[in-house]
PDB file of N, CA and C in Angstrom:
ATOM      1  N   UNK A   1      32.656 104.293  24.093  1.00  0.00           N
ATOM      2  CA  UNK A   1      33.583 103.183  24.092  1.00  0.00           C
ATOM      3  C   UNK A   1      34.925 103.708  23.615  1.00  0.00           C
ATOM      4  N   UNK A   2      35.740 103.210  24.482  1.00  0.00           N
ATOM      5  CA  UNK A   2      37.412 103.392  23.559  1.00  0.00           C
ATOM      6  C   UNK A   2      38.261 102.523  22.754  1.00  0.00           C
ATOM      7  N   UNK A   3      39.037 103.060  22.031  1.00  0.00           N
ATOM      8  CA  UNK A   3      39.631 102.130  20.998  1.00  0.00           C
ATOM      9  C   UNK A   3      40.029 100.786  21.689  1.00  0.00           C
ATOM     10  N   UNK A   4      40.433 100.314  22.874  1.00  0.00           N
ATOM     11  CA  UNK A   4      40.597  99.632  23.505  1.00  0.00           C
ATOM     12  C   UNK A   4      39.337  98.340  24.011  1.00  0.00           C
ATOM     13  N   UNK A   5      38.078  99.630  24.295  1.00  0.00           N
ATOM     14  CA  UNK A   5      36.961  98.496  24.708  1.00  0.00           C
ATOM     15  C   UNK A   5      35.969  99.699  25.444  1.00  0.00           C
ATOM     16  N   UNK A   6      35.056  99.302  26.353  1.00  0.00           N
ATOM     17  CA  UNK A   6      34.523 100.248  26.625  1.00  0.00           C
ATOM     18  C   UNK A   6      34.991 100.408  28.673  1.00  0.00           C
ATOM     19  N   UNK A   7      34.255 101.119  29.185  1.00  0.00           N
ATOM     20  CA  UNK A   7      34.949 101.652  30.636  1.00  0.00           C
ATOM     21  C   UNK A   7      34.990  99.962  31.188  1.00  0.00           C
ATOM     22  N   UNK A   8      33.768  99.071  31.248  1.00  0.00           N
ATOM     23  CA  UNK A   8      33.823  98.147  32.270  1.00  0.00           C
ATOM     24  C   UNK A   8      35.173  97.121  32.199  1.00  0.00           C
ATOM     25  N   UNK A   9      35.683  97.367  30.846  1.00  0.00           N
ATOM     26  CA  UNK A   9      36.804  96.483  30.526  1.00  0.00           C
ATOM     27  C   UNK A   9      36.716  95.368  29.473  1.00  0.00           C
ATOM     28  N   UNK A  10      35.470  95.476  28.606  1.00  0.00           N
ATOM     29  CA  UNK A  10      35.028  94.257  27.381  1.00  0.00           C
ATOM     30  C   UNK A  10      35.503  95.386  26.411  1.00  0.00           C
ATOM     31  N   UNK A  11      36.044  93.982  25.172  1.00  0.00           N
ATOM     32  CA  UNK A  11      36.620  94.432  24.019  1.00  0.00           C
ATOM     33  C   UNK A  11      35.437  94.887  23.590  1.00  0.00           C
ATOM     34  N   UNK A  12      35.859  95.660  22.153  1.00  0.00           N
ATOM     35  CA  UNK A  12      34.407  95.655  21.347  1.00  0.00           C
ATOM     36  C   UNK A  12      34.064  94.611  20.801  1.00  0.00           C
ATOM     37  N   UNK A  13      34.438  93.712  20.837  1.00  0.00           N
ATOM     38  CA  UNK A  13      33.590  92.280  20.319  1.00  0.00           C
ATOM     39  C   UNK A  13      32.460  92.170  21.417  1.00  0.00           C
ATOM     40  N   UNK A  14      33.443  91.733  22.327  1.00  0.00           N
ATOM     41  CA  UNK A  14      31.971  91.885  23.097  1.00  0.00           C
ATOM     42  C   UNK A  14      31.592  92.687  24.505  1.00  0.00           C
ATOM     43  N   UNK A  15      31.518  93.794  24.363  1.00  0.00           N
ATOM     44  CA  UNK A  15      31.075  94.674  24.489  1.00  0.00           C
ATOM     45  C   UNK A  15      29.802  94.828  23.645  1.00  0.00           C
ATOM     46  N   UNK A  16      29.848  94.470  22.254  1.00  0.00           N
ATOM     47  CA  UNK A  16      28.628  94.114  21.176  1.00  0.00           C
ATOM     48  C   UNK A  16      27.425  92.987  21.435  1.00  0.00           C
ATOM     49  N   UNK A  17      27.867  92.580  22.441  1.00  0.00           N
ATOM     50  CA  UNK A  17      27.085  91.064  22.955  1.00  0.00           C
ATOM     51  C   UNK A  17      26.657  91.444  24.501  1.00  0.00           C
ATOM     52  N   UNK A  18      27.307  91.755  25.063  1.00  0.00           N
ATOM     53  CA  UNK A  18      26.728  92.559  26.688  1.00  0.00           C
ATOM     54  C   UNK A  18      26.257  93.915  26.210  1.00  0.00           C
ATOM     55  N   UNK A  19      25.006  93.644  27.113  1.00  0.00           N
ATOM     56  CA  UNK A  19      24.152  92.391  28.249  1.00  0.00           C
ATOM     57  C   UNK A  19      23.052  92.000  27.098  1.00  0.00           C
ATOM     58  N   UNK A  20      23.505  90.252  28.011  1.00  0.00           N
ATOM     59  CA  UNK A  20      22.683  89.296  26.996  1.00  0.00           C
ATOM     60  C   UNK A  20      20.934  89.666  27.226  1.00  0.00           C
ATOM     61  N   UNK A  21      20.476  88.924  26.293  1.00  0.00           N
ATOM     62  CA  UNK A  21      18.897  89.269  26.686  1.00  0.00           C
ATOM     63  C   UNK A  21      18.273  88.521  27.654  1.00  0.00           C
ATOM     64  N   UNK A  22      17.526  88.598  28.650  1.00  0.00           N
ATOM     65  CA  UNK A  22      17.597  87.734  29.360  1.00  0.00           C
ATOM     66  C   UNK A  22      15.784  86.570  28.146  1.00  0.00           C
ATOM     67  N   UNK A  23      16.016  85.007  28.811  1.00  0.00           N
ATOM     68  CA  UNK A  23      14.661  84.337  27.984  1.00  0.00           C
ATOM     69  C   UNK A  23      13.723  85.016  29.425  1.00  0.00           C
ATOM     70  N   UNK A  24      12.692  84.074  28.671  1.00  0.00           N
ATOM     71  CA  UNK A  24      11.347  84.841  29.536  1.00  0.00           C
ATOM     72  C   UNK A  24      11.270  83.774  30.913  1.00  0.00           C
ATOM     73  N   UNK A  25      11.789  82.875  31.126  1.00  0.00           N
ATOM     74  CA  UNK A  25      11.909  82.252  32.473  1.00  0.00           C
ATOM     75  C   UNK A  25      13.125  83.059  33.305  1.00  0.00           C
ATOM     76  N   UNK A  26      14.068  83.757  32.899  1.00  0.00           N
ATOM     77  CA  UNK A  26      15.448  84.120  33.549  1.00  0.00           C
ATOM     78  C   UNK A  26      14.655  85.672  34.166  1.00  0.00           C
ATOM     79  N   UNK A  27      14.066  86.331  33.237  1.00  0.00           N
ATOM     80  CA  UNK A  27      13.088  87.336  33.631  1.00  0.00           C
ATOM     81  C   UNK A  27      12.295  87.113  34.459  1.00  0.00           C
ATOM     82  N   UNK A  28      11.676  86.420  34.633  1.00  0.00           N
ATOM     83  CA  UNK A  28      10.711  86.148  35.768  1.00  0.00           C
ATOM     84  C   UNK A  28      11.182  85.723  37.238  1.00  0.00           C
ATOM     85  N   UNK A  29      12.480  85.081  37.071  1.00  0.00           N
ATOM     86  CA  UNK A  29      13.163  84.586  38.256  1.00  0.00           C
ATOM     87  C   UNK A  29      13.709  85.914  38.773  1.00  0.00           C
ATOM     88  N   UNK A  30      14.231  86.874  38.011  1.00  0.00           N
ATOM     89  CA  UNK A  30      14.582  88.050  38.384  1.00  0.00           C
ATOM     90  C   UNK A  30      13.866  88.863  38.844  1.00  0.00           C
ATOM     91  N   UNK A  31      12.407  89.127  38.357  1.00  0.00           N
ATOM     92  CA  UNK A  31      11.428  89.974  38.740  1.00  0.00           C
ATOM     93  C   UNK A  31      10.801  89.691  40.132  1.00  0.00           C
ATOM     94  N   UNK A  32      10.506  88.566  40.043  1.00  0.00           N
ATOM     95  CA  UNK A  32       9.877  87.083  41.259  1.00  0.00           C
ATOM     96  C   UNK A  32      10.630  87.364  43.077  1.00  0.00           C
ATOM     97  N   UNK A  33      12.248  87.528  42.590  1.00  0.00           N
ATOM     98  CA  UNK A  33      12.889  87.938  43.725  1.00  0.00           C
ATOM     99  C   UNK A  33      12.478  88.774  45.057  1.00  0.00           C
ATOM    100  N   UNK A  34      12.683  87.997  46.137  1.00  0.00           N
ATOM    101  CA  UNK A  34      12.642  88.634  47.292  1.00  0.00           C
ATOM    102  C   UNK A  34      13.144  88.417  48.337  1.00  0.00           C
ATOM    103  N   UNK A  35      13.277  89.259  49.565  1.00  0.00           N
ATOM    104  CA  UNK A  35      13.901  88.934  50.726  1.00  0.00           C
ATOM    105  C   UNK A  35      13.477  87.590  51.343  1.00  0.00           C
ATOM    106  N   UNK A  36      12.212  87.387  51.396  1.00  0.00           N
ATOM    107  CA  UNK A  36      11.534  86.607  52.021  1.00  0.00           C
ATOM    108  C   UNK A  36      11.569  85.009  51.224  1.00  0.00           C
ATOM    109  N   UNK A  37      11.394  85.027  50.014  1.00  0.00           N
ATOM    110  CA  UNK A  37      11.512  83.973  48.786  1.00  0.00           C
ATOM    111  C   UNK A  37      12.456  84.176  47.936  1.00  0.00           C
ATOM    112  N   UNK A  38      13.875  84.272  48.211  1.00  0.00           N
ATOM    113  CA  UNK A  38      15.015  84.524  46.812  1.00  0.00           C
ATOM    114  C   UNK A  38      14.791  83.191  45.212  1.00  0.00           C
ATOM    115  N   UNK A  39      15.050  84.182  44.748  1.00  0.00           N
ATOM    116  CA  UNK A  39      15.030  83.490  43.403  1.00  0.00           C
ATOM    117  C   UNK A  39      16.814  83.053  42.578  1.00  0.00           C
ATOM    118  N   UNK A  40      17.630  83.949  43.271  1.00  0.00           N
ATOM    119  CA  UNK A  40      18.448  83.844  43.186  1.00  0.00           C
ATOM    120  C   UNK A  40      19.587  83.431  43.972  1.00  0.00           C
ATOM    121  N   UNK A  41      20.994  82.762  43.888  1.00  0.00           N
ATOM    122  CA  UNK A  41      21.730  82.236  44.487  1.00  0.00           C
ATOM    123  C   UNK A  41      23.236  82.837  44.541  1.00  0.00           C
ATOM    124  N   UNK A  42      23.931  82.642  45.051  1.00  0.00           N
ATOM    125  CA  UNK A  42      25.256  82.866  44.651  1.00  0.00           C
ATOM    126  C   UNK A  42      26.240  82.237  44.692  1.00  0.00           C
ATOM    127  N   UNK A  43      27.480  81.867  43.573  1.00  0.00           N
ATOM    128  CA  UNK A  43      27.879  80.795  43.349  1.00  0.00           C
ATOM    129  C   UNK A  43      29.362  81.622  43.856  1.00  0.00           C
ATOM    130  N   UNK A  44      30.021  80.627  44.403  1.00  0.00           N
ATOM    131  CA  UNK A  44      31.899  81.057  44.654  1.00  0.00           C
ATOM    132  C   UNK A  44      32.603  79.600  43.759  1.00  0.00           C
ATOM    133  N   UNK A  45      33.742  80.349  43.169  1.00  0.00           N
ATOM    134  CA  UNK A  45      34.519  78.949  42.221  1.00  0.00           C
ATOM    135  C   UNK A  45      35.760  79.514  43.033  1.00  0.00           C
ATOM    136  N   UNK A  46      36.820  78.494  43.081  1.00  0.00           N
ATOM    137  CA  UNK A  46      38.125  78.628  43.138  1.00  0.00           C
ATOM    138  C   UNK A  46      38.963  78.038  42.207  1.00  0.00           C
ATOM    139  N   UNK A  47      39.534  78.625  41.575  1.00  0.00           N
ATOM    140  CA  UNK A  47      40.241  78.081  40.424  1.00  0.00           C
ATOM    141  C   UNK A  47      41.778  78.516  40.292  1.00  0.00           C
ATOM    142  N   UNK A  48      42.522  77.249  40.070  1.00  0.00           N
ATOM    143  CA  UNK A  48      43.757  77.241  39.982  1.00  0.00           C
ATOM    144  C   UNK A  48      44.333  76.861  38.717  1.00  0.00           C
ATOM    145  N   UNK A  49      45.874  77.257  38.002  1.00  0.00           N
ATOM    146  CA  UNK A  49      46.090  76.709  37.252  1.00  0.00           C
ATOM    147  C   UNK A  49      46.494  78.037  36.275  1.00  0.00           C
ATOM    148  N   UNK A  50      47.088  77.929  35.424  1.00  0.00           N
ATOM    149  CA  UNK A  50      47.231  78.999  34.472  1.00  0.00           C
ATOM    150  C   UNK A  50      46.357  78.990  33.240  1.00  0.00           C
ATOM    151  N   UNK A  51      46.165  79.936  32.204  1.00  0.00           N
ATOM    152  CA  UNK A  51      45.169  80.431  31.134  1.00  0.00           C
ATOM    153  C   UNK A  51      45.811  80.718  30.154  1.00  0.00           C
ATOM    154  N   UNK A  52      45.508  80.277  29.074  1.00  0.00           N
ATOM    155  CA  UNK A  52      46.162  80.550  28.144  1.00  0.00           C
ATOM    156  C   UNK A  52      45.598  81.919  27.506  1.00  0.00           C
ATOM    157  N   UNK A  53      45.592  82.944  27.502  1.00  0.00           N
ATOM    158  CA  UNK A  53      44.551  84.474  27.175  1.00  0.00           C
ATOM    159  C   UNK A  53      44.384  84.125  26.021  1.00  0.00           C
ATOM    160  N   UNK A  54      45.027  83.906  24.991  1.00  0.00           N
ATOM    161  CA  UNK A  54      44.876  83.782  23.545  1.00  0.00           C
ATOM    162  C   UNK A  54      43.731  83.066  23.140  1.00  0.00           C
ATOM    163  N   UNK A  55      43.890  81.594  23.411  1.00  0.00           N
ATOM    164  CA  UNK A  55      42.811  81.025  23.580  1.00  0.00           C
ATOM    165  C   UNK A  55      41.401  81.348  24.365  1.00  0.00           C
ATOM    166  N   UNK A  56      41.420  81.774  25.655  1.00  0.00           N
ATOM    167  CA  UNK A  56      40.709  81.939  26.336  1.00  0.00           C
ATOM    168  C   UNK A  56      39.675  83.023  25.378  1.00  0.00           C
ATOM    169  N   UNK A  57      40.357  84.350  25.090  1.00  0.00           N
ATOM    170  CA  UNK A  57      39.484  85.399  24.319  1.00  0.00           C
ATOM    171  C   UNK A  57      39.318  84.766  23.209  1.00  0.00           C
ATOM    172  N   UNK A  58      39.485  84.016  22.456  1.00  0.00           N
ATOM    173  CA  UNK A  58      39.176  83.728  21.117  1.00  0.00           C
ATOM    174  C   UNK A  58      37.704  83.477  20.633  1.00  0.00           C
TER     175      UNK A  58
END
């Protein structure tokens, strides 16, 4: 990690917290996965508007 954060781009705060653990149902949906039966989805957001960073990282 660098004084900054580590390569993917998280501070060391959290960088200390990724990757969460997954519970034992989020595991199974993950394991469960397949071409044929997905367990998983994929979500698109569009979001407008400005961020306050300060707040936002806090």
């Amino acid at each position: 990690m660098t004084e900054r954060g580590d390569s993917r781009g998280f501070s060391p705060t959290t960088a200390a917290i990724f990757p969460l653990p997954l519970t034992a149902f989020e595991r199974y949906m993950l394991l469960d996965d397949s071409p044929g039966y997905p367990m998983v989805f994929a979500l698109s957001a569009r979001l407008s508007g400005e961020i306050d960073r300060r707040i936002f990282e806090s």
